[in-house]
C-alpha atoms as a PDB file:
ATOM      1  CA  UNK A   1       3.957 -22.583   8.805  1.00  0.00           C
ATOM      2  CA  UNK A   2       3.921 -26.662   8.792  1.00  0.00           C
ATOM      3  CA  UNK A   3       6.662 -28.325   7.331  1.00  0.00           C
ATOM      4  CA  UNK A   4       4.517 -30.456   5.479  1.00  0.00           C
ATOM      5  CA  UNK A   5       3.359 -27.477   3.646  1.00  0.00           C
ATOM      6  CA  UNK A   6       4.176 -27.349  -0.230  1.00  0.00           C
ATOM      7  CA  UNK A   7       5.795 -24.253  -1.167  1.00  0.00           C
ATOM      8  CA  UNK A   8       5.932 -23.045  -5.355  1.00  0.00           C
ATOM      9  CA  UNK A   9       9.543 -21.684  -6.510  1.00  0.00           C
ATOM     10  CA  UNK A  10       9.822 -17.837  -6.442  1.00  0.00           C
ATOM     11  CA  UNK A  11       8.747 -17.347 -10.408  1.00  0.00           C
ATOM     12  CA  UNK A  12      11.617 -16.235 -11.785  1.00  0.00           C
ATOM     13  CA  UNK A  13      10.641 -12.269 -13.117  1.00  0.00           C
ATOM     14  CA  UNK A  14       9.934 -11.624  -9.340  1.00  0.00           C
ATOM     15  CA  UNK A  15      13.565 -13.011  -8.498  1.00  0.00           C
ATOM     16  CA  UNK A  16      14.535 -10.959 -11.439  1.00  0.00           C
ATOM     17  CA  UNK A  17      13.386  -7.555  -9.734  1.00  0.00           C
ATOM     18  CA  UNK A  18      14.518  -8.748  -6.166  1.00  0.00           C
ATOM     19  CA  UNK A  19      17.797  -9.223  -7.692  1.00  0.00           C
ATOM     20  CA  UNK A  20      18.063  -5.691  -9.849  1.00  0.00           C
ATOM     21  CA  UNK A  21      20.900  -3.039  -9.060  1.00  0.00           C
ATOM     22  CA  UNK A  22      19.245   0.190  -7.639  1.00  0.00           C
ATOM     23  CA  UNK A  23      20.659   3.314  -9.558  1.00  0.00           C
ATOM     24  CA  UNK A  24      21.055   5.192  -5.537  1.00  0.00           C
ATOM     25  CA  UNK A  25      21.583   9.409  -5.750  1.00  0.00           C
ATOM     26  CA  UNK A  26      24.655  10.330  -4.443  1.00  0.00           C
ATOM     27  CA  UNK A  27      23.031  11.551  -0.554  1.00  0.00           C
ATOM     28  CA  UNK A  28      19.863  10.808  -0.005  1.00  0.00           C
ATOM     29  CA  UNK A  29      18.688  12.541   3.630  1.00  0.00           C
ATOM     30  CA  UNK A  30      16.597   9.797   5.435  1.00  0.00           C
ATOM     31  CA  UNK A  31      15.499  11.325   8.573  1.00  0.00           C
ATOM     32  CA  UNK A  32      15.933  14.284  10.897  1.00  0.00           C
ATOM     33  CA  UNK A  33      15.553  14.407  14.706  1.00  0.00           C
ATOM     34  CA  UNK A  34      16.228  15.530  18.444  1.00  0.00           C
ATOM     35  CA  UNK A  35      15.653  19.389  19.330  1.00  0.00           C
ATOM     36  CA  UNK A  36      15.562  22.109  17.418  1.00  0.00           C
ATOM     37  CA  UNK A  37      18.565  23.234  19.663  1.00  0.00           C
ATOM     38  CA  UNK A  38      20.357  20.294  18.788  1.00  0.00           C
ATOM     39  CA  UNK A  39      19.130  18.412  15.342  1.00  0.00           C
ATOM     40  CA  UNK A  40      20.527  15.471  14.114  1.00  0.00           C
ATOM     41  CA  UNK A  41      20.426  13.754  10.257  1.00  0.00           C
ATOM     42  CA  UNK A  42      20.692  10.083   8.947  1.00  0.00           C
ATOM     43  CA  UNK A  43      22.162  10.696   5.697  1.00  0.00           C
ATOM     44  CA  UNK A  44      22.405   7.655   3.390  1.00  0.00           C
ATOM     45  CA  UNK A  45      25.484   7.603   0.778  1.00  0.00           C
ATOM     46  CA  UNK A  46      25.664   5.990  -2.582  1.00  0.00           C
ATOM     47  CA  UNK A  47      27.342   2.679  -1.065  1.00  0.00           C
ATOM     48  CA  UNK A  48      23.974   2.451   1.246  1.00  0.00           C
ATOM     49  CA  UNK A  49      25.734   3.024   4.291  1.00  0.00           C
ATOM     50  CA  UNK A  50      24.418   5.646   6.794  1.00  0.00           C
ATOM     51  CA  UNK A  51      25.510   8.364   8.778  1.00  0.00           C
ATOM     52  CA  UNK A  52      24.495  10.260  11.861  1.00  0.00           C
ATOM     53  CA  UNK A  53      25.207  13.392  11.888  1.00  0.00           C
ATOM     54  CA  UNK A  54      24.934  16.860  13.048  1.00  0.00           C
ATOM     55  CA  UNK A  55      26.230  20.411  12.095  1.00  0.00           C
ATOM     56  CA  UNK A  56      29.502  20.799  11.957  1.00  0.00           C
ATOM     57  CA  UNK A  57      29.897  17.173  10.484  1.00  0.00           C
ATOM     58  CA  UNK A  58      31.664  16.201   7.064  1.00  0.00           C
ATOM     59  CA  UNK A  59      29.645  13.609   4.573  1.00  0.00           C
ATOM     60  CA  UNK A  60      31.024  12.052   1.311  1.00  0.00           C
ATOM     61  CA  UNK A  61      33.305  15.603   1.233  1.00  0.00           C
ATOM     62  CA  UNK A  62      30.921  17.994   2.126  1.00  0.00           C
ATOM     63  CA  UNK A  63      30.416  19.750   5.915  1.00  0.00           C
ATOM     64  CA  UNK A  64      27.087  19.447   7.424  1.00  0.00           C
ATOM     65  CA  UNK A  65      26.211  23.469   7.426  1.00  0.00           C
ATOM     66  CA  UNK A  66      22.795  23.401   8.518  1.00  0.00           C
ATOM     67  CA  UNK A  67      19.713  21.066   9.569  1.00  0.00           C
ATOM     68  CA  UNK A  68      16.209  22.451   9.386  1.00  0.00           C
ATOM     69  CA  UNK A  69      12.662  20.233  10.289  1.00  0.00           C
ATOM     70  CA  UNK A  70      12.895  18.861   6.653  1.00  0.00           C
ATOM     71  CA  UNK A  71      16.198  19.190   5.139  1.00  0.00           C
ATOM     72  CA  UNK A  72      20.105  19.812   5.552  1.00  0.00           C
ATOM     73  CA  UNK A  73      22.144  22.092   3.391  1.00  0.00           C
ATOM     74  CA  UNK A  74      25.760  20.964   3.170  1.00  0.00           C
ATOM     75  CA  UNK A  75      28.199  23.082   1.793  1.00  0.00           C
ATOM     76  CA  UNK A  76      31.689  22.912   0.099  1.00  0.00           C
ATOM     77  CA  UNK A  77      34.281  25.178  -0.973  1.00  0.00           C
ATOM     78  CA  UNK A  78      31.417  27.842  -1.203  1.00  0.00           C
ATOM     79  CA  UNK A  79      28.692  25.483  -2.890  1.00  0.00           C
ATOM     80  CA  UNK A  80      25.711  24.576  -0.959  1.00  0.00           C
ATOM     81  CA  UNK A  81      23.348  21.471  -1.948  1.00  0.00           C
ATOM     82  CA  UNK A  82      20.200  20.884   0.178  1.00  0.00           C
ATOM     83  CA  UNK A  83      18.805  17.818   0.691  1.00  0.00           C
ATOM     84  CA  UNK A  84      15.131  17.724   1.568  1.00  0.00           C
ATOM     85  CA  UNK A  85      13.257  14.561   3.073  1.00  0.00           C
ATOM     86  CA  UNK A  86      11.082  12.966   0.527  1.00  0.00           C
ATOM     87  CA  UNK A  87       7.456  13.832   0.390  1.00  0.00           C
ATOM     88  CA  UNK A  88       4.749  11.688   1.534  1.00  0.00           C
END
């Protein structure tokens, strides 16, 4: 890009959206990898921030019971909530 180049202001209803809150779920599973011997998740939490982890592992409460190709059921105090990787 020159520097001698013009540039417009960002009109402000797209710096309107750019600038919106995201409503975030609670977990939202964002990848699985490694072997099937031994998986690993990125789970991201509410706040945004992501974790790694594998079974075994506690997120936002909950212990990391189980990671399949495309999801990972954690479990709590006898409740189980899967979360599934979203669909392409």
């Amino acid at each position: 890009m020159s520097t001698t180049e013009i540039q417009e202001p960002t009109p402000s209803h797209v710096a309107d959206l750019a600038n919106e809150t995201a409503r975030l779920p609670a977990l939202a599973l964002i990848g699985i990898f490694g072997s099937a011997a031994a998986p690993t998740a990125l789970i991201r939490e509410r706040n945004g921030s992501i974790q790694r982890v594998t079974v075994g592992d506690a997120v936002a409460g909950q212990t990391v019971a189980a990671i399949d190709a495309d999801r990972v059921i954690l479990s709590n105090g006898g409740q189980t909530k899967t979360l599934s990787l979203p669909k392409s």
